[in-house]
N, C-alpha and C. Protein backbone atom coordinates (compact mmCIF):
# COMPACT_ATOMS: atom_id res chain seq x y z
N UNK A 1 10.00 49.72 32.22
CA UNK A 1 11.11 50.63 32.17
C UNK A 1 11.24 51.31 33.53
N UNK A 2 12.43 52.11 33.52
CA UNK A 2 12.54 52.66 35.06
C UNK A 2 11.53 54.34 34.89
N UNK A 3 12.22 54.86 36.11
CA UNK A 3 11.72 56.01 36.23
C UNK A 3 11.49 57.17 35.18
N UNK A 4 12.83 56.87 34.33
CA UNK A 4 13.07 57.92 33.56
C UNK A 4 12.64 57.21 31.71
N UNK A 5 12.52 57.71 31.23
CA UNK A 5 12.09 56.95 29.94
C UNK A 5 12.62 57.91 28.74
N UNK A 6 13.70 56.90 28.52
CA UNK A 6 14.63 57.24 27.19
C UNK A 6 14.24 56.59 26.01
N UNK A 7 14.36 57.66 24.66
CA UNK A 7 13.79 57.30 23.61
C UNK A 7 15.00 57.99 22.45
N UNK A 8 14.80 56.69 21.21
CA UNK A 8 15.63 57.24 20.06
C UNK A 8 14.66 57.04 19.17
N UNK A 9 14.48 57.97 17.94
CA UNK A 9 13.88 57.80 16.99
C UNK A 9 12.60 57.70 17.19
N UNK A 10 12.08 58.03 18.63
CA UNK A 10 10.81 57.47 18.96
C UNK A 10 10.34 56.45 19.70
N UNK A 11 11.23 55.34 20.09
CA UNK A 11 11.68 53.92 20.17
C UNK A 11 11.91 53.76 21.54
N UNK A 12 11.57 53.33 22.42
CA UNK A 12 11.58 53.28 24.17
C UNK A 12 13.08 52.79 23.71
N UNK A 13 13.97 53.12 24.98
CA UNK A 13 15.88 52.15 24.99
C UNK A 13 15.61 52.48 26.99
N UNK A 14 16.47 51.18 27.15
CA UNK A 14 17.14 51.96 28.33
C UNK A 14 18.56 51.82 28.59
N UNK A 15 18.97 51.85 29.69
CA UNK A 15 20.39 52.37 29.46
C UNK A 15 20.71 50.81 29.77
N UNK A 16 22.49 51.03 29.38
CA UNK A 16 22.83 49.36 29.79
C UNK A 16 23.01 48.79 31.27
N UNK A 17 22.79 49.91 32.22
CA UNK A 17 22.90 49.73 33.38
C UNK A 17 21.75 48.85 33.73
N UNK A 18 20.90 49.21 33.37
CA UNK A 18 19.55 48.55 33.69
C UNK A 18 19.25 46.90 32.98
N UNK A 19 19.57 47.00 31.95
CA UNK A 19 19.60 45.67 31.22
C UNK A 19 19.89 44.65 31.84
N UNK A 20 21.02 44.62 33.05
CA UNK A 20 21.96 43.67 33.29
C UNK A 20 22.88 42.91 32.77
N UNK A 21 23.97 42.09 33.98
CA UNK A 21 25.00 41.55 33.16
C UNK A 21 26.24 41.83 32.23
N UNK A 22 25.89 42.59 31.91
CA UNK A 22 27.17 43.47 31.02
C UNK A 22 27.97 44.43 31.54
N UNK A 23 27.33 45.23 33.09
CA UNK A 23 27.83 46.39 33.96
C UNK A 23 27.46 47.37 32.73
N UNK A 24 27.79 48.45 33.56
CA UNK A 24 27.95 50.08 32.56
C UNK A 24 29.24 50.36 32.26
N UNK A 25 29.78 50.42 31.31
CA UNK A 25 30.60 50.52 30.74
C UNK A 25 31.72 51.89 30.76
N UNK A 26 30.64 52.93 30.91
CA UNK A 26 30.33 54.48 30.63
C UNK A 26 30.38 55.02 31.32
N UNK A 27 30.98 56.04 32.21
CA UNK A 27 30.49 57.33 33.64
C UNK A 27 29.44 58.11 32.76
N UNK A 28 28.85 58.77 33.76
CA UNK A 28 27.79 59.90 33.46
C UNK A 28 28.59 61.19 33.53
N UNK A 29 29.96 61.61 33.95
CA UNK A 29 30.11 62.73 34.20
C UNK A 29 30.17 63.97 33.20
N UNK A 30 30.35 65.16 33.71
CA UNK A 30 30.86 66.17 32.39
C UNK A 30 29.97 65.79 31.58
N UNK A 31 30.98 65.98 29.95
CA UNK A 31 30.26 66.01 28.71
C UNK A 31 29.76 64.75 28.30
N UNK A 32 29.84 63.53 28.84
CA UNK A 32 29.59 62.34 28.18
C UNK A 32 28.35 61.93 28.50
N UNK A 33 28.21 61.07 27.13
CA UNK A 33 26.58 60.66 27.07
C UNK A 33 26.51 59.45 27.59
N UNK A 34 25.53 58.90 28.24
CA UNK A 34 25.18 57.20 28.63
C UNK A 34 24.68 56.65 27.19
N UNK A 35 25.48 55.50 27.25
CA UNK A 35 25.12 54.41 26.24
C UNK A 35 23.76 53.88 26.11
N UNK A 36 23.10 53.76 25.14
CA UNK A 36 21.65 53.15 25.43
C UNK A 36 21.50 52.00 24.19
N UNK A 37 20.51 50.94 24.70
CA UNK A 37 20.29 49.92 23.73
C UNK A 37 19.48 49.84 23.89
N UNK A 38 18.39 49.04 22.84
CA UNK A 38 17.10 49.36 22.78
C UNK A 38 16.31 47.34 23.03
N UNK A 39 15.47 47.17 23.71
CA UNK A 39 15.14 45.95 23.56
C UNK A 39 14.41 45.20 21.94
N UNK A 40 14.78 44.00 21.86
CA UNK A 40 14.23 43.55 20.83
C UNK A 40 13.00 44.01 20.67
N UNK A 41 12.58 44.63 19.25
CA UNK A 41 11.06 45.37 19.00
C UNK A 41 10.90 44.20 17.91
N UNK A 42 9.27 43.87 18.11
CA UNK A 42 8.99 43.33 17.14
C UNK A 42 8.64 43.62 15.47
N UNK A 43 7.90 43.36 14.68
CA UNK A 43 7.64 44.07 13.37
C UNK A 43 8.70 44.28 12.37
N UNK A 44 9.72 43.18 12.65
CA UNK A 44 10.75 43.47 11.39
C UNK A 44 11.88 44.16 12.14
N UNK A 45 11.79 45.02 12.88
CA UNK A 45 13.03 45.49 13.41
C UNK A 45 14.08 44.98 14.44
N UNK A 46 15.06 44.57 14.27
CA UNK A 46 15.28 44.18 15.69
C UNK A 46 15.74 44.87 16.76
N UNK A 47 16.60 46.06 16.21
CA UNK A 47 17.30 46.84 17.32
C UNK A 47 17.46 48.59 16.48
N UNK A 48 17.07 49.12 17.47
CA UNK A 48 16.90 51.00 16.90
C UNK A 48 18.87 51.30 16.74
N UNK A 49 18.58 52.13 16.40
CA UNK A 49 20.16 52.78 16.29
C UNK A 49 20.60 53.04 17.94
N UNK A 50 22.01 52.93 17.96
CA UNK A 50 22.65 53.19 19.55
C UNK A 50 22.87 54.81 19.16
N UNK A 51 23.07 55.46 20.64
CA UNK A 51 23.49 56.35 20.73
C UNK A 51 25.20 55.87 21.47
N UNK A 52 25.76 56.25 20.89
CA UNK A 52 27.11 56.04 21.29
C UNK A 52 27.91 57.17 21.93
N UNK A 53 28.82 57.08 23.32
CA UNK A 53 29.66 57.79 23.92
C UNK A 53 30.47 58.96 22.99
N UNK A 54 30.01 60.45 23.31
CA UNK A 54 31.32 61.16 22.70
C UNK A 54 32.15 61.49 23.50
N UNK A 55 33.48 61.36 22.69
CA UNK A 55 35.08 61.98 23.69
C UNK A 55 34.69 62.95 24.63
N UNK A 56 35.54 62.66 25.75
CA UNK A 56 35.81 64.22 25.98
C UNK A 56 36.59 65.09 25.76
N UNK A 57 36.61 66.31 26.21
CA UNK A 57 37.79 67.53 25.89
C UNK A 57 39.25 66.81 25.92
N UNK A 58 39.39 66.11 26.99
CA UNK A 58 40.70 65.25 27.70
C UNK A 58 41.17 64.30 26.84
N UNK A 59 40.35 63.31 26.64
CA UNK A 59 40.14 61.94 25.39
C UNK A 59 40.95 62.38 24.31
N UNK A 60 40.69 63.85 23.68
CA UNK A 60 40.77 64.47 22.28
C UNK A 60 42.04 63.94 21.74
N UNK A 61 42.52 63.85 20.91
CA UNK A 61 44.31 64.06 20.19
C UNK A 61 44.63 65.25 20.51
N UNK A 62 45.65 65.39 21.08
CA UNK A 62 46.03 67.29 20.99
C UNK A 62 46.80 67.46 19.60
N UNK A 63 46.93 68.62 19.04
CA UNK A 63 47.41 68.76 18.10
C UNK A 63 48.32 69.62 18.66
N UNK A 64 49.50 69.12 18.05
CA UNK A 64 50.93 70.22 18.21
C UNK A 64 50.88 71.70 18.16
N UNK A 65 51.49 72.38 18.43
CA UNK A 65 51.23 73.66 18.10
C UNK A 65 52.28 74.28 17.02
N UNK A 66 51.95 74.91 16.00
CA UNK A 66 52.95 75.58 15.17
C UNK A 66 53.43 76.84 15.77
N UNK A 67 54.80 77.28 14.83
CA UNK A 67 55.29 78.27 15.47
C UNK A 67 54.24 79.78 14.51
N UNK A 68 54.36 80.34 15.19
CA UNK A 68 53.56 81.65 14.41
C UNK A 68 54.03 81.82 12.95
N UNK A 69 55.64 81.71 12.40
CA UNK A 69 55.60 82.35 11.14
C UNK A 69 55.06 81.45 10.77
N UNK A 70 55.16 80.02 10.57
CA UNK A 70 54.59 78.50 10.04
C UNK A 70 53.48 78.61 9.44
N UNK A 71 52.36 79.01 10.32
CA UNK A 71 50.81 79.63 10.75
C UNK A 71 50.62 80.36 9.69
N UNK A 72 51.67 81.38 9.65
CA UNK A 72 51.29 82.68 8.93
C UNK A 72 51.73 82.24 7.31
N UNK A 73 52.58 82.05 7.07
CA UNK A 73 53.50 81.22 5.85
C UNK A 73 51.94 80.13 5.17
N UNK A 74 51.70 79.15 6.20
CA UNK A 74 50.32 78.42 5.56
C UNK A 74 49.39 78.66 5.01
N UNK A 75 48.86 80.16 6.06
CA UNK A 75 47.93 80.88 5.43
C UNK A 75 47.69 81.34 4.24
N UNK A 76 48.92 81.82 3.82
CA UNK A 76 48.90 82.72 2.51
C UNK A 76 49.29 81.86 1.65
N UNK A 77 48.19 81.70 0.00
CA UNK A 77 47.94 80.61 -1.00
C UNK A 77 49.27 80.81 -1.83
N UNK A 78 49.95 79.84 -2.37
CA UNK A 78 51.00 79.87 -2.92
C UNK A 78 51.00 80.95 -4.31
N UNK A 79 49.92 81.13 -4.80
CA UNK A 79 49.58 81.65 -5.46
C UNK A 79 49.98 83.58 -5.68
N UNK A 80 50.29 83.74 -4.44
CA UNK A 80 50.47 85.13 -3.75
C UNK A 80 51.99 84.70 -3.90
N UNK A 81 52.82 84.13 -2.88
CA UNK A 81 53.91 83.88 -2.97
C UNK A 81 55.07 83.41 -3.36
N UNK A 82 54.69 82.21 -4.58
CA UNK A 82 55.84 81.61 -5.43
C UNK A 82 55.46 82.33 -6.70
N UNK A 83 56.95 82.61 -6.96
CA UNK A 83 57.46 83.66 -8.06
C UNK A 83 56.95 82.80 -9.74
N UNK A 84 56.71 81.65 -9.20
CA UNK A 84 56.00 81.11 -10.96
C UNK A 84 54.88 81.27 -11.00
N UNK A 85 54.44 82.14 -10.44
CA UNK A 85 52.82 82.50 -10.24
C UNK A 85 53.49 84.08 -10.73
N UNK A 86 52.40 84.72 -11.27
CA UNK A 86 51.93 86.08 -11.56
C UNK A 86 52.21 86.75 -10.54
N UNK A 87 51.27 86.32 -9.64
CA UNK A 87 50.99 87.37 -8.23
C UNK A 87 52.41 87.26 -7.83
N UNK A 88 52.96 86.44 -7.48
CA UNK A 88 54.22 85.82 -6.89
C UNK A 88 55.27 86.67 -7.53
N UNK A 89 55.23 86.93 -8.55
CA UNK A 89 56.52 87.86 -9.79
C UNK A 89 56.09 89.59 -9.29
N UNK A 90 55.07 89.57 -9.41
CA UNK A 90 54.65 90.91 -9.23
C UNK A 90 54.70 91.27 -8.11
N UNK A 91 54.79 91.06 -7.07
CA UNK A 91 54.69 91.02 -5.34
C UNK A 91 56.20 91.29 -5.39
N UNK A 92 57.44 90.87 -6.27
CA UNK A 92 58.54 91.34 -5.79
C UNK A 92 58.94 92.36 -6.53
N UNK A 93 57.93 93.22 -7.66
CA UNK A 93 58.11 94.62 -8.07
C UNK A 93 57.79 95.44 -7.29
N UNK A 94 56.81 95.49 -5.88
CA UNK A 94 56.18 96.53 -5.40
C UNK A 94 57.00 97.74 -5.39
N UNK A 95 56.51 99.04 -5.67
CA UNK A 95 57.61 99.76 -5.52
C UNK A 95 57.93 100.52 -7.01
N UNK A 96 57.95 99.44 -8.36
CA UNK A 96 58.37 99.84 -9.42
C UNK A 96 57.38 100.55 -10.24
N UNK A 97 57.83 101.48 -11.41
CA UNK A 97 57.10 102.40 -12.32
C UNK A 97 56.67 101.01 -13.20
N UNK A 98 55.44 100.78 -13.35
CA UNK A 98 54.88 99.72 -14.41
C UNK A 98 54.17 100.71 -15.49
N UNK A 99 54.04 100.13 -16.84
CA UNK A 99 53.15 100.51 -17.80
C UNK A 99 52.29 98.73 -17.96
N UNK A 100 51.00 98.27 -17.44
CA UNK A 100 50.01 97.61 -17.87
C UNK A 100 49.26 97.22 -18.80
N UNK A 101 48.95 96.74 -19.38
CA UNK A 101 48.03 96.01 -20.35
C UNK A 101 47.12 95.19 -20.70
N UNK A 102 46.03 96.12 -20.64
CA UNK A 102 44.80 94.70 -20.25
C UNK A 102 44.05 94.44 -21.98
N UNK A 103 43.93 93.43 -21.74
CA UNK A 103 42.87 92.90 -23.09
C UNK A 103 41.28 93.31 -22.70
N UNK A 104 40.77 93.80 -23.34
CA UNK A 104 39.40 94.19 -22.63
C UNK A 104 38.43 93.33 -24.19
N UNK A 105 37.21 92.83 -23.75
CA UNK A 105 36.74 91.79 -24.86
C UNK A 105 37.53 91.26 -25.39
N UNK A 106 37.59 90.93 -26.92
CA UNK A 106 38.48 90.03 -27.53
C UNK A 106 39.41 90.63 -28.23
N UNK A 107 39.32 92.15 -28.53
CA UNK A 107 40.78 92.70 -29.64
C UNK A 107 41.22 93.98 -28.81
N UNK A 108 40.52 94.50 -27.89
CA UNK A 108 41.08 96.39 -27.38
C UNK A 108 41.98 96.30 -26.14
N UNK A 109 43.10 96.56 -26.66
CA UNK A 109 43.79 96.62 -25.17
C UNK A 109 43.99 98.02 -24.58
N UNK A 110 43.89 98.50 -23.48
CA UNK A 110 44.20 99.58 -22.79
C UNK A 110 44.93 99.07 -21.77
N UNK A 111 46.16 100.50 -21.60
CA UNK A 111 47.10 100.46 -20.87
C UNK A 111 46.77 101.37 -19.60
N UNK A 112 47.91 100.89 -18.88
CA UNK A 112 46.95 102.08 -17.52
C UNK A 112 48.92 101.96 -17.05
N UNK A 113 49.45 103.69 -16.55
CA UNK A 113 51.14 103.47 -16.53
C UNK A 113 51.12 104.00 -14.49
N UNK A 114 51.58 103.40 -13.57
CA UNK A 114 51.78 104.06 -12.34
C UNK A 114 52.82 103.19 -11.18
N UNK A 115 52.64 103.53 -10.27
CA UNK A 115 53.64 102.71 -9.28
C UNK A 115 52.81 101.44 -8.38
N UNK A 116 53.47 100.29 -8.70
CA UNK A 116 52.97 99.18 -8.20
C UNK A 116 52.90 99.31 -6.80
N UNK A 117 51.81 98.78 -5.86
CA UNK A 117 51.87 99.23 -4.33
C UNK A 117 51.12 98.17 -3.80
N UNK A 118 50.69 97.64 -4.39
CA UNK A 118 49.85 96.25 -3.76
C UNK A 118 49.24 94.86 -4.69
N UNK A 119 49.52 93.57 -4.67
CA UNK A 119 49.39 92.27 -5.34
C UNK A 119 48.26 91.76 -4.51
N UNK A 120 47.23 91.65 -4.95
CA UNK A 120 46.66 90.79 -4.21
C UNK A 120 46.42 88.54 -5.00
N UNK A 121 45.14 88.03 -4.56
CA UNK A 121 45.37 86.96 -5.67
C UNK A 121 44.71 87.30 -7.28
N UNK A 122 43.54 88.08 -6.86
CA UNK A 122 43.14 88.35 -8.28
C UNK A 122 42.86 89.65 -8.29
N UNK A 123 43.93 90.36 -8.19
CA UNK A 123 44.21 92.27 -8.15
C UNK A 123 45.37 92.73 -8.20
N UNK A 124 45.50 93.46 -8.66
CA UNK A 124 47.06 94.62 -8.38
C UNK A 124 46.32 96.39 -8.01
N UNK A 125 47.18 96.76 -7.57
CA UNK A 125 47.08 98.38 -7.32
C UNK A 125 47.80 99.10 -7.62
N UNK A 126 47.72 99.93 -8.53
CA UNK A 126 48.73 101.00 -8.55
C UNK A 126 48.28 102.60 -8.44
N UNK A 127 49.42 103.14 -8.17
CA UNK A 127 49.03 104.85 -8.03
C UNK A 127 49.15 105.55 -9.69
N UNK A 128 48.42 105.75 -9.83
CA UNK A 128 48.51 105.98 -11.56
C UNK A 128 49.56 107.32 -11.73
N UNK A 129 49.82 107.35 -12.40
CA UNK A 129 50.98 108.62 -12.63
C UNK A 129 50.31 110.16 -12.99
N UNK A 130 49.30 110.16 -13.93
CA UNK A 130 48.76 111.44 -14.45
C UNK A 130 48.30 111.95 -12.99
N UNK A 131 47.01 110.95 -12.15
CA UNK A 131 46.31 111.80 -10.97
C UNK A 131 46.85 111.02 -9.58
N UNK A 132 47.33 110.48 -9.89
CA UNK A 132 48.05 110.18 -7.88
C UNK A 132 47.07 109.59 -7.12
N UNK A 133 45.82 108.54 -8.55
CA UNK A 133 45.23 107.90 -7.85
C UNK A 133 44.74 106.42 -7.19
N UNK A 134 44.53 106.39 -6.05
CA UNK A 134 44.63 104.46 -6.58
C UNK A 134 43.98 103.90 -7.47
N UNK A 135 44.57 102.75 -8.36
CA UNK A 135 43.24 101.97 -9.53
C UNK A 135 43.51 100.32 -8.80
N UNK A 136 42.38 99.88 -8.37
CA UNK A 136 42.72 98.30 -8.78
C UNK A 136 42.39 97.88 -9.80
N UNK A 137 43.05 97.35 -10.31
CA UNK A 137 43.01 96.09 -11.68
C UNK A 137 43.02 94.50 -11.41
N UNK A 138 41.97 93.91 -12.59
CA UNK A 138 41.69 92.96 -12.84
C UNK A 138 43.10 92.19 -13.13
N UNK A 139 43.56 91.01 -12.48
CA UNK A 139 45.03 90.64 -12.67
C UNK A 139 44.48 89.71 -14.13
N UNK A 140 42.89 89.07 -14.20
CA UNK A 140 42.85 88.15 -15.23
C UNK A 140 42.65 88.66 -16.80
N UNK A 141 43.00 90.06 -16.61
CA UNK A 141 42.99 90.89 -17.77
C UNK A 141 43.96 91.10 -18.04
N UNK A 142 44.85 91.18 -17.09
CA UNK A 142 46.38 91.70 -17.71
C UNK A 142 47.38 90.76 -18.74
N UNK A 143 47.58 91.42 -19.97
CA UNK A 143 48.18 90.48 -21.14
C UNK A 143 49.74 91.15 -20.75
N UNK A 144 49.88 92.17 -20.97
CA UNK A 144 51.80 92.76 -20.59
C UNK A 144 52.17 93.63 -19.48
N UNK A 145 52.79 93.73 -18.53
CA UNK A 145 53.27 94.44 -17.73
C UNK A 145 54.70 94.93 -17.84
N UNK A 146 55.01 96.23 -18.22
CA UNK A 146 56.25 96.92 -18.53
C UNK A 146 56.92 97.27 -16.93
N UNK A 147 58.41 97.11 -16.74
CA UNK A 147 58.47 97.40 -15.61
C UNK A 147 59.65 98.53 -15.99
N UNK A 148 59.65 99.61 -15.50
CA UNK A 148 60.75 100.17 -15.86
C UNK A 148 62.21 100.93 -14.97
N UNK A 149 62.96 100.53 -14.99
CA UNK A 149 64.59 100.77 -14.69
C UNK A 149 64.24 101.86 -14.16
């Protein structure tokens, strides 16, 4: 082998420069790796795994760029924003006097009555009416939501 002694898996390789006949295929520069192959080993094996060339930065696919609302629009799960969704119906009350209704275990419902102010995916907020305070609520509890005129 030459000067330098490259190993995969344990396994002496050298590079293909050295092998002959084939040339190098590969630059050394920047981020890229030299190709290596390993000589026939005896004992059943014939050849170790290659280490193979990665891209560079340049090589890459560029990906297009979106426009910001696009970005922003993607982000947020449909779930939040189409109106056949819960969250989606409720997100365009913000603002309104609701009376709530949650099922709590299997038969007790309690109501909770205040001004809707925030939808999240699995939350609502409202300012409750008696103390002017915030409550979040469980959205997977809620059985009726009163909205009122």
């Amino acid at each position: 082998m030459s000067c330098m002694d490259y190993r995969v898996n344990n396994i002496p390789v050298m590079p293909l420069q050295q092998m002959g006949g084939a040339g190098y295929p590969y630059g050394t520069s920047g981020n890229q790796m030299m190709q290596y192959q390993t000589p026939a080993i005896s004992q059943g094996m014939s050849q170790a795994p290659q280490i193979q060339q990665m891209p560079s930065v340049a090589q890459m696919p560029s990906v297009a760029q979106m426009p910001m609302q696009e970005m922003l629009q993607s982000a947020i799960p449909p779930v939040v924003m189409d109106t056949q969704y819960t969250q989606g119906y409720l997100k365009t009350q913000i603002g309104s006097k609701v009376k709530v209704e949650f099922l709590i275990g299997t038969n007790m419902l309690v109501d909770r009555e205040g001004t809707l102010v925030d939808v999240g995916i699995s939350y609502i907020i409202i300012i409750e009416t008696e103390t002017d305070d915030l409550l979040l609520c469980d959205i997977y509890s809620i059985k009726f939501v009163r909205f009122y005129r």
